[in-house]
Structure formats: structure tokens, C-alpha cells
PDB file of N, CA and C in Angstrom:
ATOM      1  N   UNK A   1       0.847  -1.175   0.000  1.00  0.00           N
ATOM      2  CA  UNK A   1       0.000   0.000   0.000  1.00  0.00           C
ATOM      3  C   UNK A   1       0.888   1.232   0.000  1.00  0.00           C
ATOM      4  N   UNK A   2       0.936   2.275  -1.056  1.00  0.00           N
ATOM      5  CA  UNK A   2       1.457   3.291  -1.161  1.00  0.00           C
ATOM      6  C   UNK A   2       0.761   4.464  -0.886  1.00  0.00           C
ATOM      7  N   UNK A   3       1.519   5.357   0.143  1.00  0.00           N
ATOM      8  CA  UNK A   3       0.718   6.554   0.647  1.00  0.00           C
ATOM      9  C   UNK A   3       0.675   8.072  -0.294  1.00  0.00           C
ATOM     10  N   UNK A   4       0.388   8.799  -0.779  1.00  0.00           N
ATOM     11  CA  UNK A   4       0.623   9.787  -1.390  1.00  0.00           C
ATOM     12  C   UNK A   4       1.772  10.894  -0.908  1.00  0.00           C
ATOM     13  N   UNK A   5       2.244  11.601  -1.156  1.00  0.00           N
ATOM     14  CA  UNK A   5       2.925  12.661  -0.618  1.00  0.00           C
ATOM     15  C   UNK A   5       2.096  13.985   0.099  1.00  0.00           C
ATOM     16  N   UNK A   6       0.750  13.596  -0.157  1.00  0.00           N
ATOM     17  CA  UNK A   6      -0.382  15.031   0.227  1.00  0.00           C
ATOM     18  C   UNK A   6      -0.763  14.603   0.883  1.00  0.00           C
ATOM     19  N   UNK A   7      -0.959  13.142   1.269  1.00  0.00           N
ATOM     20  CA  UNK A   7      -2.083  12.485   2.357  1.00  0.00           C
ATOM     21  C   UNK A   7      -0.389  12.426   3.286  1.00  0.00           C
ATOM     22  N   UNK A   8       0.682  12.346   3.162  1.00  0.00           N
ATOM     23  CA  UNK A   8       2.014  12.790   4.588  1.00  0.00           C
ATOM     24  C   UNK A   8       2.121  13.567   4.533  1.00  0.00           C
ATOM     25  N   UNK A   9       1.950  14.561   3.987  1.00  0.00           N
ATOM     26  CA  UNK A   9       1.796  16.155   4.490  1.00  0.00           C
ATOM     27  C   UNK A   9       0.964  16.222   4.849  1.00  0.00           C
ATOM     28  N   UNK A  10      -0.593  16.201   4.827  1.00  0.00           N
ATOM     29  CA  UNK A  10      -1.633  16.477   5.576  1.00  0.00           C
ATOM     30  C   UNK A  10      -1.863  15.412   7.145  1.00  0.00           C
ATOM     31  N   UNK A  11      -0.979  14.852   6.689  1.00  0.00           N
ATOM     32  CA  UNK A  11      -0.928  13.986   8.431  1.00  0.00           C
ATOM     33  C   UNK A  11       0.310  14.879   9.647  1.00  0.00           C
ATOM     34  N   UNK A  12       1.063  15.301   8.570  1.00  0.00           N
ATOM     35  CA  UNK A  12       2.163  15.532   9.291  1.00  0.00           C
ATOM     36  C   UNK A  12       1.670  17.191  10.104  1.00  0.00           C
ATOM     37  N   UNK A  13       0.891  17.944   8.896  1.00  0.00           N
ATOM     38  CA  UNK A  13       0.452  19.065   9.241  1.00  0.00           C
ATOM     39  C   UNK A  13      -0.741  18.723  10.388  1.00  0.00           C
ATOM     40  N   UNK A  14      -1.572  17.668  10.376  1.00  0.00           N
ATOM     41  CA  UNK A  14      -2.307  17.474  11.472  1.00  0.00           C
ATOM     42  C   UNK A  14      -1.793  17.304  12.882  1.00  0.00           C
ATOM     43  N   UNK A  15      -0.492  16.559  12.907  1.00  0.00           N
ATOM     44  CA  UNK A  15       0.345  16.208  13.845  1.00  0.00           C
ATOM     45  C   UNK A  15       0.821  18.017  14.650  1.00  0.00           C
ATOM     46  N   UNK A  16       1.314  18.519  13.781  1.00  0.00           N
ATOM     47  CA  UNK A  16       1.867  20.158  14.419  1.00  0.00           C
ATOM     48  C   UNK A  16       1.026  20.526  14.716  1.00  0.00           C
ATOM     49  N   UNK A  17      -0.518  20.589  13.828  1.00  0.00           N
ATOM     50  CA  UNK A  17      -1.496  21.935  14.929  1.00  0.00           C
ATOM     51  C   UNK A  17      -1.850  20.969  16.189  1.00  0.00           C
ATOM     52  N   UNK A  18      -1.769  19.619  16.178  1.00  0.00           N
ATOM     53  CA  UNK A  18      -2.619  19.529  17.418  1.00  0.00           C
ATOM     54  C   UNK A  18      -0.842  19.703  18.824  1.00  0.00           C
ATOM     55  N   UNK A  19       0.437  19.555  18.247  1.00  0.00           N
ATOM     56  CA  UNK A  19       1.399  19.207  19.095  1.00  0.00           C
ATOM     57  C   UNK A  19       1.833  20.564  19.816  1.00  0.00           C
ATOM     58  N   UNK A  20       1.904  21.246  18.789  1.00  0.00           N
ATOM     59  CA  UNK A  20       2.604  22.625  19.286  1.00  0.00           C
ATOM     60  C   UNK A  20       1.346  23.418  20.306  1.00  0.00           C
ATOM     61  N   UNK A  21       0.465  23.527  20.066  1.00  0.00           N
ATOM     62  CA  UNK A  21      -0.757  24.313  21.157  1.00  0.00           C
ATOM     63  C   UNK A  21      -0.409  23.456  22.361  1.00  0.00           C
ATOM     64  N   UNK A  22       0.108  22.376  22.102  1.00  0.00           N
ATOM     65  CA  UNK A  22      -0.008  22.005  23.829  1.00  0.00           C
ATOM     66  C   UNK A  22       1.127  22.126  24.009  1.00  0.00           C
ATOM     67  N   UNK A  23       2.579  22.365  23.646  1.00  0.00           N
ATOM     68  CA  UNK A  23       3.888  22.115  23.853  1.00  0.00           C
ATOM     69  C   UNK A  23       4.112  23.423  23.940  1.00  0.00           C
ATOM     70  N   UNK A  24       3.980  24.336  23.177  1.00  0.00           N
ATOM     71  CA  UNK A  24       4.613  25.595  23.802  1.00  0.00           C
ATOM     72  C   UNK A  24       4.012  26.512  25.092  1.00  0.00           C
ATOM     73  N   UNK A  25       3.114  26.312  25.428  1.00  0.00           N
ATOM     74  CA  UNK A  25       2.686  26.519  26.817  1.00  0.00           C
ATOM     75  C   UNK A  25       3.619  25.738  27.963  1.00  0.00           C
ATOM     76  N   UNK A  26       3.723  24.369  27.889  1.00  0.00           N
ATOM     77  CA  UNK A  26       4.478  23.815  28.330  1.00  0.00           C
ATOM     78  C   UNK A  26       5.929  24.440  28.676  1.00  0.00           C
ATOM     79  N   UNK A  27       6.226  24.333  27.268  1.00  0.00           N
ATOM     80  CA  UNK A  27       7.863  25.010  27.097  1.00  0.00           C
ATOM     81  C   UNK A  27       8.100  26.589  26.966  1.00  0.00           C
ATOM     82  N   UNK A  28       7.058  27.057  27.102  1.00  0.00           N
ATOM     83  CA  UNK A  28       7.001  28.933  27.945  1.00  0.00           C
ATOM     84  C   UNK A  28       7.022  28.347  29.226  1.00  0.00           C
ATOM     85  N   UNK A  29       6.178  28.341  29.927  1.00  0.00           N
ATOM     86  CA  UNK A  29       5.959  28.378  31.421  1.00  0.00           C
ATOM     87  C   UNK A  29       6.070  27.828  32.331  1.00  0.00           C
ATOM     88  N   UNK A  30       7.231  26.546  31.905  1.00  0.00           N
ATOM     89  CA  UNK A  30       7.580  25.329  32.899  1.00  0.00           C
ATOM     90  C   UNK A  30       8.795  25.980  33.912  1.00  0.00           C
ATOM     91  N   UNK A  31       9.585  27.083  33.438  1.00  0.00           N
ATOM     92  CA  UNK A  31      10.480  27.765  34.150  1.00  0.00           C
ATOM     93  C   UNK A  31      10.206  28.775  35.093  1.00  0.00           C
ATOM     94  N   UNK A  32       8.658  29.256  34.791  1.00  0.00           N
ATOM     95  CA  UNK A  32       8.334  30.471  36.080  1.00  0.00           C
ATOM     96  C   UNK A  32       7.012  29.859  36.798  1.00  0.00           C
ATOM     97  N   UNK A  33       6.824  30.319  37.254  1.00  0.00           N
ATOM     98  CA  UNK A  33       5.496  30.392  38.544  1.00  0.00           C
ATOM     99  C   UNK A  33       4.434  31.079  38.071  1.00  0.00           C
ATOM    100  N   UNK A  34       3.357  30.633  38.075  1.00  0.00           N
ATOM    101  CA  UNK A  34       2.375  31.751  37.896  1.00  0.00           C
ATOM    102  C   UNK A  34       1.416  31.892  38.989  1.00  0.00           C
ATOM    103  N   UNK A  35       1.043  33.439  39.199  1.00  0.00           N
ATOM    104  CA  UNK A  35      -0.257  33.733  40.122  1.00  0.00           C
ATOM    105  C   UNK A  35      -1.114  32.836  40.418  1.00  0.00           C
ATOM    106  N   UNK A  36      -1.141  32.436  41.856  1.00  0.00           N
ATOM    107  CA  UNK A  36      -1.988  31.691  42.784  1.00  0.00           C
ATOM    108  C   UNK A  36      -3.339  31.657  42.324  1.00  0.00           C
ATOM    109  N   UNK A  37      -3.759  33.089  41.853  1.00  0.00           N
ATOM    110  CA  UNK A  37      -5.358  33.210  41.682  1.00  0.00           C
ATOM    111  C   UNK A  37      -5.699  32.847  40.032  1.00  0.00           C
ATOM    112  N   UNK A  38      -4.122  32.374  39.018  1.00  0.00           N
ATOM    113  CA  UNK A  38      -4.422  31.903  37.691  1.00  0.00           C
ATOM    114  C   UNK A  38      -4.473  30.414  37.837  1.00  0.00           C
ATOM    115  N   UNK A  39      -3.871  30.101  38.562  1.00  0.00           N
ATOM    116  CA  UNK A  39      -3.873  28.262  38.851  1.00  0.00           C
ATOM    117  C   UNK A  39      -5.192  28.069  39.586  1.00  0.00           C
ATOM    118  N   UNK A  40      -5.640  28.478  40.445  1.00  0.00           N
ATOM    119  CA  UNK A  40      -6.716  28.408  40.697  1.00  0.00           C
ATOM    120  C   UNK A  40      -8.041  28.077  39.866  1.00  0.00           C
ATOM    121  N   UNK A  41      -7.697  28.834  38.876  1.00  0.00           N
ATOM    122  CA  UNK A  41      -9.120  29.030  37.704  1.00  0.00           C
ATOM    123  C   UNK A  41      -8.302  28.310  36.679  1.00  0.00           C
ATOM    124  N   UNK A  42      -7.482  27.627  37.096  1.00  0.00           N
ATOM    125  CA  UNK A  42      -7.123  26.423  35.868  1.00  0.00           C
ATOM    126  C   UNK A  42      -7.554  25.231  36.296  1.00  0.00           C
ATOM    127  N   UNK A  43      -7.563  25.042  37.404  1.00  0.00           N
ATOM    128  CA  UNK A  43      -7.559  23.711  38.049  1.00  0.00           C
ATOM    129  C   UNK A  43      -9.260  23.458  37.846  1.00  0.00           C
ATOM    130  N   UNK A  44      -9.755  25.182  37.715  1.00  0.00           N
ATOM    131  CA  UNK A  44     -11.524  24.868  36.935  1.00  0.00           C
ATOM    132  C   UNK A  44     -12.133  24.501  35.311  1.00  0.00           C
ATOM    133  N   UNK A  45     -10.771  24.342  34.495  1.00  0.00           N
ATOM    134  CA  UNK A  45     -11.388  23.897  33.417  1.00  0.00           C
ATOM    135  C   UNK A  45     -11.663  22.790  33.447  1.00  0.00           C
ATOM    136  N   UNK A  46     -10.907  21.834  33.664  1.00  0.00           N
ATOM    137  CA  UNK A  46     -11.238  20.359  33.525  1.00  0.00           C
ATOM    138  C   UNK A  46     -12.632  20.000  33.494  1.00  0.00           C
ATOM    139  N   UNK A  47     -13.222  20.070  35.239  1.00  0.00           N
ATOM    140  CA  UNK A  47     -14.736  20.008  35.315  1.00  0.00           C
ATOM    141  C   UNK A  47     -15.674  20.834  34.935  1.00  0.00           C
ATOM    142  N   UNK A  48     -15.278  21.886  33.945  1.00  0.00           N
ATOM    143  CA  UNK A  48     -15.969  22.599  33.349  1.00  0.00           C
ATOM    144  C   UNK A  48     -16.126  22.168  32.004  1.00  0.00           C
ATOM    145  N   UNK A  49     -14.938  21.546  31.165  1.00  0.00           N
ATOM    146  CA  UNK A  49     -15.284  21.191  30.060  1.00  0.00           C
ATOM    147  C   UNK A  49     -15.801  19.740  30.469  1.00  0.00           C
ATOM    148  N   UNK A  50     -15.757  18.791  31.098  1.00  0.00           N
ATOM    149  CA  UNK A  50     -16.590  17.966  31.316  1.00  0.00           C
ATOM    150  C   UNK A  50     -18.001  18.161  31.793  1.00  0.00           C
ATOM    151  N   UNK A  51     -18.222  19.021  32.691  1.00  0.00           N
ATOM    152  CA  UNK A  51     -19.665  19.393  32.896  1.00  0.00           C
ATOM    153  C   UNK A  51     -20.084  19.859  31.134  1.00  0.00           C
ATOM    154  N   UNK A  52     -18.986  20.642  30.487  1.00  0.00           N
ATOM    155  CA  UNK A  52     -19.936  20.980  28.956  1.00  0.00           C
ATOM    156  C   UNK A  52     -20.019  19.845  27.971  1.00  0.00           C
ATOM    157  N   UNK A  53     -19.497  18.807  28.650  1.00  0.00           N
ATOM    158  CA  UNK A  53     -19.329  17.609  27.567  1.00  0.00           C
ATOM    159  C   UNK A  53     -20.729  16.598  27.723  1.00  0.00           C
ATOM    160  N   UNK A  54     -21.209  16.742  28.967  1.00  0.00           N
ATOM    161  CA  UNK A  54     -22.107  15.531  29.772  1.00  0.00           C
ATOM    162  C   UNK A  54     -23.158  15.898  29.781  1.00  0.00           C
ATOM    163  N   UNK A  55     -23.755  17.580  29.991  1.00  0.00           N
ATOM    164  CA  UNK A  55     -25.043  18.542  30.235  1.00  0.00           C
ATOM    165  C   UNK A  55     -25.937  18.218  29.215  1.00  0.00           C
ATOM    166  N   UNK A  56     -25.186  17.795  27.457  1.00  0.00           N
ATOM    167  CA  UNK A  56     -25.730  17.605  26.627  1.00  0.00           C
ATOM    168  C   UNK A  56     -26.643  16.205  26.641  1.00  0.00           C
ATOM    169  N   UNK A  57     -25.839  15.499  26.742  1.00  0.00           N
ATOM    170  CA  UNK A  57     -26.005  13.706  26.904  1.00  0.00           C
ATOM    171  C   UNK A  57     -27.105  13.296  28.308  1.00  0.00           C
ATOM    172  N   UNK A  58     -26.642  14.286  28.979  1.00  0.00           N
ATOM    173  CA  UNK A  58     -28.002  13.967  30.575  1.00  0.00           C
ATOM    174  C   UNK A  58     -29.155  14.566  30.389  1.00  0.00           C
ATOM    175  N   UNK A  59     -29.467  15.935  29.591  1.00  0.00           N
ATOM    176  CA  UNK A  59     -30.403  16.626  29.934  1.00  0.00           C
ATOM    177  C   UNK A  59     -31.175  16.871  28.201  1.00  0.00           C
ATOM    178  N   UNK A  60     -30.511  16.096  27.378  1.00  0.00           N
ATOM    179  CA  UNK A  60     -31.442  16.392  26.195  1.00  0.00           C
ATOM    180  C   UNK A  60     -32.034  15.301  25.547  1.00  0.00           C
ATOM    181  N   UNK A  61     -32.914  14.855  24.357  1.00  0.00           N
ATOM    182  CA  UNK A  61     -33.181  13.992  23.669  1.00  0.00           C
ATOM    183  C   UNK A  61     -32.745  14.307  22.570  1.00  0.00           C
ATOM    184  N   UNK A  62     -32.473  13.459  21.891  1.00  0.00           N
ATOM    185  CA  UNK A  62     -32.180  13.779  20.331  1.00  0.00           C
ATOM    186  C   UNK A  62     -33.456  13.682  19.396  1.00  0.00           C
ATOM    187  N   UNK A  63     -34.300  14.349  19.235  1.00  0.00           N
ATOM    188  CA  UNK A  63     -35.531  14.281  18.488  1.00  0.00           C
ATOM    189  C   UNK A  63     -35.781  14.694  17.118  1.00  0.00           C
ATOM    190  N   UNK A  64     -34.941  13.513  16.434  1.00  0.00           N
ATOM    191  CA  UNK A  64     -35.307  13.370  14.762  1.00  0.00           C
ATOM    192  C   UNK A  64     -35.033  14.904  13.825  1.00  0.00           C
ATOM    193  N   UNK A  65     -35.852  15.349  13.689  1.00  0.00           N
ATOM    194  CA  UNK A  65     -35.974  16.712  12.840  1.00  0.00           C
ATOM    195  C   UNK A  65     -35.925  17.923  13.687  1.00  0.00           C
ATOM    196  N   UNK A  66     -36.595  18.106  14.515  1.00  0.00           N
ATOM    197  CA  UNK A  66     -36.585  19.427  15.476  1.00  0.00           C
ATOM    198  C   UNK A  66     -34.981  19.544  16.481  1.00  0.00           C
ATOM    199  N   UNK A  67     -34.717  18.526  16.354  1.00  0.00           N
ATOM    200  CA  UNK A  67     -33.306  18.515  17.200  1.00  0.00           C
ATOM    201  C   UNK A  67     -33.458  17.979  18.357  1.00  0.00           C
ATOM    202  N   UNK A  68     -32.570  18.706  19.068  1.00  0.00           N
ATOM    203  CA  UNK A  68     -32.213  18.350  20.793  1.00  0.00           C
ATOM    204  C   UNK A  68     -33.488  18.940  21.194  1.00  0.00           C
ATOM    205  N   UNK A  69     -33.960  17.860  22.437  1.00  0.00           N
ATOM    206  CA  UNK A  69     -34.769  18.494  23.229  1.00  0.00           C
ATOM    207  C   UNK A  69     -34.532  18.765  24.634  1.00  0.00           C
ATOM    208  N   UNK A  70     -34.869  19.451  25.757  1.00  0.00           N
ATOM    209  CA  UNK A  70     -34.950  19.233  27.118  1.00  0.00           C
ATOM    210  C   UNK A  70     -35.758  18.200  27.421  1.00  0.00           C
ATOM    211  N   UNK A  71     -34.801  17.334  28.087  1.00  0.00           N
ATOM    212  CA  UNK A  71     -36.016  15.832  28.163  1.00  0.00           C
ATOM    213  C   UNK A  71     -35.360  15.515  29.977  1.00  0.00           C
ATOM    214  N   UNK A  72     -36.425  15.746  30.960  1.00  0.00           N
ATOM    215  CA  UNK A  72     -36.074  16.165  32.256  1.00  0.00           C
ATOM    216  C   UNK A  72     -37.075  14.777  32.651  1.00  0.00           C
ATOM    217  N   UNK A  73     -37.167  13.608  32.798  1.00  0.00           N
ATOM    218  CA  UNK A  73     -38.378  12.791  33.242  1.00  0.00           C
ATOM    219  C   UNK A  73     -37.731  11.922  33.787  1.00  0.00           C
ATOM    220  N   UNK A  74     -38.148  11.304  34.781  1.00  0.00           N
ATOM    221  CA  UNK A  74     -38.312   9.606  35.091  1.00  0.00           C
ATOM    222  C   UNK A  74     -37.827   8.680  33.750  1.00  0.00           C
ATOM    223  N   UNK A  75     -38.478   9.067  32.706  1.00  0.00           N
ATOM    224  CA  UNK A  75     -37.701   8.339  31.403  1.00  0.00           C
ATOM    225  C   UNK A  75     -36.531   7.980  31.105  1.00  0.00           C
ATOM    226  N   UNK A  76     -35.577   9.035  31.633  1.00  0.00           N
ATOM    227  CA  UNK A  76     -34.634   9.769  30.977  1.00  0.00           C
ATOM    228  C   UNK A  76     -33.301   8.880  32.093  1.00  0.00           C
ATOM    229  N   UNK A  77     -33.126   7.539  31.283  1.00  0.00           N
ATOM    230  CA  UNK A  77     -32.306   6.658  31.698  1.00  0.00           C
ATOM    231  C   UNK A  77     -30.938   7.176  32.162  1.00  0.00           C
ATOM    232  N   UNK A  78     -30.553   7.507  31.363  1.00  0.00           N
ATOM    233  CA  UNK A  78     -28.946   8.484  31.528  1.00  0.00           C
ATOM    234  C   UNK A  78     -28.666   9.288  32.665  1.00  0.00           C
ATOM    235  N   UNK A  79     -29.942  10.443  32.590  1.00  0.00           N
ATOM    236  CA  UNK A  79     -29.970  11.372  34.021  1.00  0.00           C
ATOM    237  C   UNK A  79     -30.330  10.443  35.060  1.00  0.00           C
ATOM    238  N   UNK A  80     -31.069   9.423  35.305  1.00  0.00           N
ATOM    239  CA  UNK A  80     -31.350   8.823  36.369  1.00  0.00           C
ATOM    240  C   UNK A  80     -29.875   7.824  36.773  1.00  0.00           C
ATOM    241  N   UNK A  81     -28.917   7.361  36.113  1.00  0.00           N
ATOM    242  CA  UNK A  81     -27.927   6.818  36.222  1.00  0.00           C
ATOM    243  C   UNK A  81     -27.304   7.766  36.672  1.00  0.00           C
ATOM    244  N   UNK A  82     -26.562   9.072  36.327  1.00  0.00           N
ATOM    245  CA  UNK A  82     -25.849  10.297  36.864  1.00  0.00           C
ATOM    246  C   UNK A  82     -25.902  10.233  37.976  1.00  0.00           C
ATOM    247  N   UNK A  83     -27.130  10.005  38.716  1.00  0.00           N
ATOM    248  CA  UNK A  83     -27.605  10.525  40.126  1.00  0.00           C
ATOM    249  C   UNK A  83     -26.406   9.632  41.218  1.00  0.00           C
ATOM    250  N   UNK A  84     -26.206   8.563  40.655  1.00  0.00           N
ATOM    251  CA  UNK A  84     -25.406   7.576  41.754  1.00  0.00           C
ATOM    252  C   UNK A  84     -24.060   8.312  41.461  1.00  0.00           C
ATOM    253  N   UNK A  85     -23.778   8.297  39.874  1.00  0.00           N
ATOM    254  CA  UNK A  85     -22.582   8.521  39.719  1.00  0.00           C
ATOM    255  C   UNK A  85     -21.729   9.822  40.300  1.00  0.00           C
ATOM    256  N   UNK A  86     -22.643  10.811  40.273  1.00  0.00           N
ATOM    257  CA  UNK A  86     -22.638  12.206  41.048  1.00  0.00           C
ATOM    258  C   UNK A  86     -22.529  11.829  42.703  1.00  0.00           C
ATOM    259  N   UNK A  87     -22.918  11.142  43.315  1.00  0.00           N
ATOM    260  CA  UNK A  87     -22.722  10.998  44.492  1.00  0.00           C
ATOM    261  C   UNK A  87     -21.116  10.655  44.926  1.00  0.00           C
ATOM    262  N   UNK A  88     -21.099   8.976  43.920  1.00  0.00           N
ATOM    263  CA  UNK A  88     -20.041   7.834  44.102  1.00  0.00           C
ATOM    264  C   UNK A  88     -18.317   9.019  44.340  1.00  0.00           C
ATOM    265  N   UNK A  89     -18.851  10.039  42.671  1.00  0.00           N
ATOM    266  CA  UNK A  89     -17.877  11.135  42.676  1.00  0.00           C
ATOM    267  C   UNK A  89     -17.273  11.780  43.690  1.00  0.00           C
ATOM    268  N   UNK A  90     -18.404  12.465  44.271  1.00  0.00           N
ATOM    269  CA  UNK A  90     -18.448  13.609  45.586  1.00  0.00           C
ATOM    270  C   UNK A  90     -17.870  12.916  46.702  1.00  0.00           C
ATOM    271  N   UNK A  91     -18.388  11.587  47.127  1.00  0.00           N
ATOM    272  CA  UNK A  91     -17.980  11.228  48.203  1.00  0.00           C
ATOM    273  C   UNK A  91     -16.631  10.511  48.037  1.00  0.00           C
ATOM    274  N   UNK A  92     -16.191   9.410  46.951  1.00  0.00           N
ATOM    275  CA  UNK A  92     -15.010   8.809  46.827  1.00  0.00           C
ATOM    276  C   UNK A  92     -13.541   9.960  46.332  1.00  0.00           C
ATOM    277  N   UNK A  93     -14.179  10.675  45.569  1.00  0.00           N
ATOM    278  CA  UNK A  93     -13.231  11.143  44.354  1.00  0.00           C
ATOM    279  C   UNK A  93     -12.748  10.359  43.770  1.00  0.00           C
ATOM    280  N   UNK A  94     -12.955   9.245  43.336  1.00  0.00           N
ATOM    281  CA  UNK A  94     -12.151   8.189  42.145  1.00  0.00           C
ATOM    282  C   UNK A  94     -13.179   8.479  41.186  1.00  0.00           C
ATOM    283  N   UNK A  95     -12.391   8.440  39.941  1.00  0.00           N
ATOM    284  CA  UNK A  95     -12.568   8.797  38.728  1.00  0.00           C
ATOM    285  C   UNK A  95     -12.753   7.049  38.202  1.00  0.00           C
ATOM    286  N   UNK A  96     -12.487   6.138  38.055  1.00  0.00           N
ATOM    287  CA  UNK A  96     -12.630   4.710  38.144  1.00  0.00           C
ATOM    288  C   UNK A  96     -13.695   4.517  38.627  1.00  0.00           C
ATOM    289  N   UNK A  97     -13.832   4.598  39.814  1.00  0.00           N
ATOM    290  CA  UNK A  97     -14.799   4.116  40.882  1.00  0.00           C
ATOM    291  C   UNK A  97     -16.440   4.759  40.318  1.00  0.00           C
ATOM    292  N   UNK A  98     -16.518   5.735  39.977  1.00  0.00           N
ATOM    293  CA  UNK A  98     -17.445   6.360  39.255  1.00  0.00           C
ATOM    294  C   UNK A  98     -17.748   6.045  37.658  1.00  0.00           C
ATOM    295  N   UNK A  99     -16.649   5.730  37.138  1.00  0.00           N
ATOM    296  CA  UNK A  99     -17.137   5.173  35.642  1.00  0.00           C
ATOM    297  C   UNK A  99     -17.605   4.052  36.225  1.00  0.00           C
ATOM    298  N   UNK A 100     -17.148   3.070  37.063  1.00  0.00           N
ATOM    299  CA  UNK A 100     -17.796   1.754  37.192  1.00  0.00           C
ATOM    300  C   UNK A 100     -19.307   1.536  37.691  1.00  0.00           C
ATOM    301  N   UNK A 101     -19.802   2.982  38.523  1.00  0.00           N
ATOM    302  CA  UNK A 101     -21.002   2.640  39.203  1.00  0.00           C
ATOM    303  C   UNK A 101     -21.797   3.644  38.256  1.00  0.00           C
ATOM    304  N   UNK A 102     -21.348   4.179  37.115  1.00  0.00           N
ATOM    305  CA  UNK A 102     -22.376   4.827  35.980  1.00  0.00           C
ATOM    306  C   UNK A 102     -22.374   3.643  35.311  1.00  0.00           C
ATOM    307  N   UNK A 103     -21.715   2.830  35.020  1.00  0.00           N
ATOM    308  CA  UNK A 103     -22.121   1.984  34.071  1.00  0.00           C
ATOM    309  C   UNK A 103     -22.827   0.550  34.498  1.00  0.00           C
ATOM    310  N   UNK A 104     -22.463   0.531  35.629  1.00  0.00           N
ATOM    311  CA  UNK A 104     -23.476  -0.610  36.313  1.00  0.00           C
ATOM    312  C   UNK A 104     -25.218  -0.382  36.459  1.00  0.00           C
ATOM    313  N   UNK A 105     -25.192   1.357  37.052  1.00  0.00           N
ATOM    314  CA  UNK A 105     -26.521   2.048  37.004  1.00  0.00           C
ATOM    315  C   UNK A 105     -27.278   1.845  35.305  1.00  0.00           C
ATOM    316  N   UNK A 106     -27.003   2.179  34.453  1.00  0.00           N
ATOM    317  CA  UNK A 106     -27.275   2.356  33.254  1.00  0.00           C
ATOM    318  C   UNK A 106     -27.683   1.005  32.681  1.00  0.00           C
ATOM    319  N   UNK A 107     -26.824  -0.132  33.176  1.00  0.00           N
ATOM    320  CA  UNK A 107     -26.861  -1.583  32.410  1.00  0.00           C
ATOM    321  C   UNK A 107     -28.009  -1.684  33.651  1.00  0.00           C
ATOM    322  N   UNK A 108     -28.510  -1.996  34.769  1.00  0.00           N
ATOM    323  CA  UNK A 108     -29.687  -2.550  35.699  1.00  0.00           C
ATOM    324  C   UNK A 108     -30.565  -1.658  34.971  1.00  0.00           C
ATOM    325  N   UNK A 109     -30.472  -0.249  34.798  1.00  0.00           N
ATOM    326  CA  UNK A 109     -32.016   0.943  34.157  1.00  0.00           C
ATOM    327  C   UNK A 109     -32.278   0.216  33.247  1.00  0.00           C
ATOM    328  N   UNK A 110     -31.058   0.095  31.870  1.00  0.00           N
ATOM    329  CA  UNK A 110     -31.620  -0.887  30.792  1.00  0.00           C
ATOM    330  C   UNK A 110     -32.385  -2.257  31.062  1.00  0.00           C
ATOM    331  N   UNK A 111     -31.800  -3.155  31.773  1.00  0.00           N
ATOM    332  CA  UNK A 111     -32.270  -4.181  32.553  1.00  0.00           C
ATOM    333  C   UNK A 111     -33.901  -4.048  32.475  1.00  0.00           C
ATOM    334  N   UNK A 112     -33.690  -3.450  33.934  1.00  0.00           N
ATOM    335  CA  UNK A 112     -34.985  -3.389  34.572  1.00  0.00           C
ATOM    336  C   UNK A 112     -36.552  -2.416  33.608  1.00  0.00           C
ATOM    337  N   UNK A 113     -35.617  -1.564  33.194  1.00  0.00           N
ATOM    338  CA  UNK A 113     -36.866  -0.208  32.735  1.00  0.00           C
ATOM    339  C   UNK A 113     -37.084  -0.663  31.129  1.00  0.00           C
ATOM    340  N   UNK A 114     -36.273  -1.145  30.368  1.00  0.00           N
ATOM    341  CA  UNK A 114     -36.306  -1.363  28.784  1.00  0.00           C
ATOM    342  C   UNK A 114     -35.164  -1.043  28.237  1.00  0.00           C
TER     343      UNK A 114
END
């Protein structure tokens, strides 16, 4: 199987935009310190882009033509699984320990509910 010369350049160019955005931050700021009150509000993206990753998947339906809906019910298998997993979170802090008891919740809802 022979690769083109445009399809290794366009891999190679995929490789730099995603390497360098994370490497030169790295390799700026691994030598100084930064403000207490900027680390602070870093240590808040993480669960912020995960809260924006999950809000979608817990709290909407996907409904054919009209789109996403707000779908807030007893129905709503996913959000009713969260509920343990949100706890398991808060109280353990394992990140493991919580994928395992969302996905146990979700497989008994399927189970039991349909």
C-alpha cells in the first residue's frame, strides 16, 4: 500500500497543529510560577469542560428533525444513572470508581426499565 505525498503532508500538518498548542505553553511556562489566583481558575477547566461535555447527553433527547430536546423525566435513563454517579464522585473522588457505578446504574435501568 502506497501513501501519497499530500495524504504525509496532511498527516504531518495534522500532527503540528494539534502538538505545538499544547507544547509551547508547556515550554514557555515550565520555568516560572504563575499567580496563585491563575492556577486556581485552571484547576476549573477540567470540570468545566466535562460538565460541557455531559449537560448535553443527561439533559437532552435527540428528536429526529426538530433537534435536541430538554427531556427532564423519570424516562430519561442516563440522568437517572448520573444521580449515583454524582454521588459515588463527591464522596469517593475516584474517577474509576465512578465510571464503574455509571455503568453498572445504566446496564440494571436498561435491565430493569427497557
Amino acid at each position: 500500500m502506497s501513501v501519497s505525498p499530500e495524504t504525509l503532508l496532511l498527516i504531518l500538518g495534522m500532527c503540528l497543529v494539534t502538538f505545538i498548542p499544547r507544547f509551547l505553553p508547556m515550554l514557555l511556562l515550565s520555568s516560572r510560577s504563575l499567580n496563585p489566583q491563575l492556577e486556581r481558575w485552571l484547576k476549573l477547566v477540567p470540570p468545566a469542560v466535562l460538565a460541557a461535555l455531559l449537560a448535553p447527553e443527561l439533559l437532552t433527547s435527540k428528536g429526529g428533525a426538530e433537534g435536541a430536546r430538554l427531556f427532564i423525566s423519570p424516562d430519561n435513563m442516563m440522568l437517572l444513572a448520573s444521580i449515583p454517579c454524582f454521588i459515588t464522585a463527591w464522596i469517593t473522588k475516584s474517577f474509576f470508581g465512578t465510571i464503574v457505578v455509571g455503568m453498572a446504574a445504566l446496564a440494571l435501568l436498561r435491565f430493569f426499565l427497557g
